[in-house]
Protein backbone atom coordinates (compact mmCIF):
# COMPACT_ATOMS: atom_id res chain seq x y z
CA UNK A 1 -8.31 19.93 15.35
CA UNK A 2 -8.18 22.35 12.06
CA UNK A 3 -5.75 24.54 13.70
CA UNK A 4 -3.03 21.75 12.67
CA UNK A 5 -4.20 22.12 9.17
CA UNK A 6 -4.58 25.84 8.94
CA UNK A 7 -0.71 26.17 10.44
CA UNK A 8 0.52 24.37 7.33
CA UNK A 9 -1.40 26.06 5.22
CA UNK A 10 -0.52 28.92 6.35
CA UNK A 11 3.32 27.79 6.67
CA UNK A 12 2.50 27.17 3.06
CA UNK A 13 1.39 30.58 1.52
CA UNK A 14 4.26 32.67 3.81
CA UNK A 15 6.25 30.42 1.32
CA UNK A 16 4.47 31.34 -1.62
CA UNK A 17 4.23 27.41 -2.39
CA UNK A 18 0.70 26.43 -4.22
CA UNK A 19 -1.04 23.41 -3.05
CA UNK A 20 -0.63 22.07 -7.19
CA UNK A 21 3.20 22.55 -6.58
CA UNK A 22 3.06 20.10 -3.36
CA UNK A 23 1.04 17.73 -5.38
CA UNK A 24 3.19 17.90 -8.18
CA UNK A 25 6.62 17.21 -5.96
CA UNK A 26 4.95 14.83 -3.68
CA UNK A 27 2.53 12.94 -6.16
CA UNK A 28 0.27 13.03 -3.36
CA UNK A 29 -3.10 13.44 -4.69
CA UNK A 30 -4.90 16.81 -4.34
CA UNK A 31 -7.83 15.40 -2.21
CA UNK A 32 -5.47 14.23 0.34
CA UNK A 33 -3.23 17.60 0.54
CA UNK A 34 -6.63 19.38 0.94
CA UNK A 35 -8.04 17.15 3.63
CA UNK A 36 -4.86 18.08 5.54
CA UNK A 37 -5.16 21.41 5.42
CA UNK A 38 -9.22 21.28 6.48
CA UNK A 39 -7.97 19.03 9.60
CA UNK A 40 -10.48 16.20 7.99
CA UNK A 41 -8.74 13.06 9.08
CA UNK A 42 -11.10 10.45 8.20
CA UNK A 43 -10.87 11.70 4.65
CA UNK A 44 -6.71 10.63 4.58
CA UNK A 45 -5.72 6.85 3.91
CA UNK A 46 -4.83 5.37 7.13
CA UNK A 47 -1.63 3.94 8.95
CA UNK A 48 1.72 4.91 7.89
CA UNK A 49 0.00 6.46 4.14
CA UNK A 50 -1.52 9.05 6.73
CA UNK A 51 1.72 9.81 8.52
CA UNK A 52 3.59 9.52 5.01
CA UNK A 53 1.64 12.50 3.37
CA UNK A 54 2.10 14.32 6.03
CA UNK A 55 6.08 13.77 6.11
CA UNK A 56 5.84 14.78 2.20
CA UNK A 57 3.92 18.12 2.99
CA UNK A 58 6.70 18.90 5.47
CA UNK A 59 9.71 18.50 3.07
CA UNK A 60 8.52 20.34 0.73
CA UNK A 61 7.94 23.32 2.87
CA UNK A 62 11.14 22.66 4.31
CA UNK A 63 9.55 22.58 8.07
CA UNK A 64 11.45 20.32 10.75
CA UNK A 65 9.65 17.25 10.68
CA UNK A 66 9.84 15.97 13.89
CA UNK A 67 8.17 18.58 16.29
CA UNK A 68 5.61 18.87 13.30
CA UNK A 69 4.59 15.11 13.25
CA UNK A 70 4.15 15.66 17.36
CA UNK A 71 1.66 18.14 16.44
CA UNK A 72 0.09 16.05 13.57
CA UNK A 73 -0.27 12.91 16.12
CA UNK A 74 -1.80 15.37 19.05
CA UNK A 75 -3.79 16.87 16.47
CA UNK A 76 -5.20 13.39 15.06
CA UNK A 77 -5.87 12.25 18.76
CA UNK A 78 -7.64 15.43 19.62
CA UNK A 79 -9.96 14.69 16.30
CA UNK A 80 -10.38 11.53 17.39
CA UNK A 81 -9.37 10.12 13.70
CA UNK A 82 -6.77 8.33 15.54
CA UNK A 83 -8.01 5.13 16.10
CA UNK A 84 -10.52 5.06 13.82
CA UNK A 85 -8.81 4.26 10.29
CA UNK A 86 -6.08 1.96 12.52
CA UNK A 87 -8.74 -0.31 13.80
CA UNK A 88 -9.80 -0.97 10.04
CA UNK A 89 -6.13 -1.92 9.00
CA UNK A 90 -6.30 -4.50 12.29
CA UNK A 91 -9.27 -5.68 11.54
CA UNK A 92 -8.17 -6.37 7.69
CA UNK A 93 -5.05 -7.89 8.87
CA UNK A 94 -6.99 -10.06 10.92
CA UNK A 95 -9.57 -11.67 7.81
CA UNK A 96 -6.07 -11.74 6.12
CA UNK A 97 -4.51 -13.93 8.73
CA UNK A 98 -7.54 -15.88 9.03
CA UNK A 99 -8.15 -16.80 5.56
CA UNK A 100 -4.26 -17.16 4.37
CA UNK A 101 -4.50 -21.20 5.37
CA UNK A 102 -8.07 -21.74 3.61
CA UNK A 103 -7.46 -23.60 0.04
CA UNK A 104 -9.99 -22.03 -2.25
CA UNK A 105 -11.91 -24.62 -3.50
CA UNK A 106 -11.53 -26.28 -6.51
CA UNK A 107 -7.45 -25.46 -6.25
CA UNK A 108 -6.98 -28.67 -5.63
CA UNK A 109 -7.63 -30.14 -9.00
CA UNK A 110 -5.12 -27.44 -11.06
CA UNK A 111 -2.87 -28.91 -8.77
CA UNK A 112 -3.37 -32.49 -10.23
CA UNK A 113 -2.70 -31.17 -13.51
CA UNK A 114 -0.27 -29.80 -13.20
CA UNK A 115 1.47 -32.63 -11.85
CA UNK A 116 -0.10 -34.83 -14.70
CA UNK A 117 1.28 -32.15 -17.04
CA UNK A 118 4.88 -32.33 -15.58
CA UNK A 119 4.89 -36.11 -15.82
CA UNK A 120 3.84 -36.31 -19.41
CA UNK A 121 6.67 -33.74 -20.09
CA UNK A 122 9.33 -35.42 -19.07
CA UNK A 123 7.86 -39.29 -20.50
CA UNK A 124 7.98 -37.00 -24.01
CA UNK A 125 11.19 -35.79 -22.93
CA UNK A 126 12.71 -38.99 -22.55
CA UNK A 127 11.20 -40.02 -25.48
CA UNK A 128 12.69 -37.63 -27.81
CA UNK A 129 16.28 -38.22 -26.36
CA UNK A 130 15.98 -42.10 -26.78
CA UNK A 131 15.10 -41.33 -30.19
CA UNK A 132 17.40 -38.50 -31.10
CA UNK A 133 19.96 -40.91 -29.42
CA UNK A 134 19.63 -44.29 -30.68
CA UNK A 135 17.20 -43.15 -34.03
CA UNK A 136 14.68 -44.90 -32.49
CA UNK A 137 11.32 -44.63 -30.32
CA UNK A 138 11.41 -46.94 -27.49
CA UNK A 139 8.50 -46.81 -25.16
């Protein structure tokens, strides 16, 4: 589980890169980087933010990031953090998809005046043309 973690960190200091310099290149925020580092999982933003943070970390240090992200996902399985954050992102998706056809109510009404709003628009806009046009107002 931490071992991930501590081989990056210690990747990091046979660098000589600080953990403010990866922050500062990355923008990733300190929290995060450290969280990494510990092995704590749950404490990194899930989905592809997780796997995201981790690809940052990597190009910085210059590491190969494709046998590192194996390790990463082994490592995150082992913890048992895999599934944890993922099944909050499904479940959100899900109360998305199940809510997108609701109307909130009282939409409905905006909607009428809008329309009322368009049509007395374009009866002023007609207006002002007949007059502009023949000097008159015709109604």
């Amino acid at each position: 589980m931490e071992r991930f973690g501590d081989e990056l960190r210690l990747e990091r200091e046979r660098r000589r890169i600080t953990i403010d310099t990866i922050c500062a290149v990355t923008k990733v925020s300190l929290r995060h980087l450290q969280a990494l580092e510990a092995g704590n999982y749950a404490d990194l933003p899930g989905g592809v933010f997780r796997k995201g943070i981790v690809r940052s970390y990597l190009n910085v240090l210059g590491l190969e990031e494709a046998q590192w992200l194996e390790r990463f996902e082994a490592s995150l399985r082992e913890s048992g953090a895999a599934g944890m954050r993922d099944d909050d992102w499904v479940e959100f998706a899900e109360n998305v998809r199940r809510n997108r056809g609701v109307q909130q109510p009282g939409t409905a009404p905006r909607w009428i005046g809008v329309a009322v709003m368009l049509v007395m628009l374009a009866a002023l806009g007609w207006s002002v043309w007949k007059f502009v046009l023949h000097g008159r107002l015709v109604l």
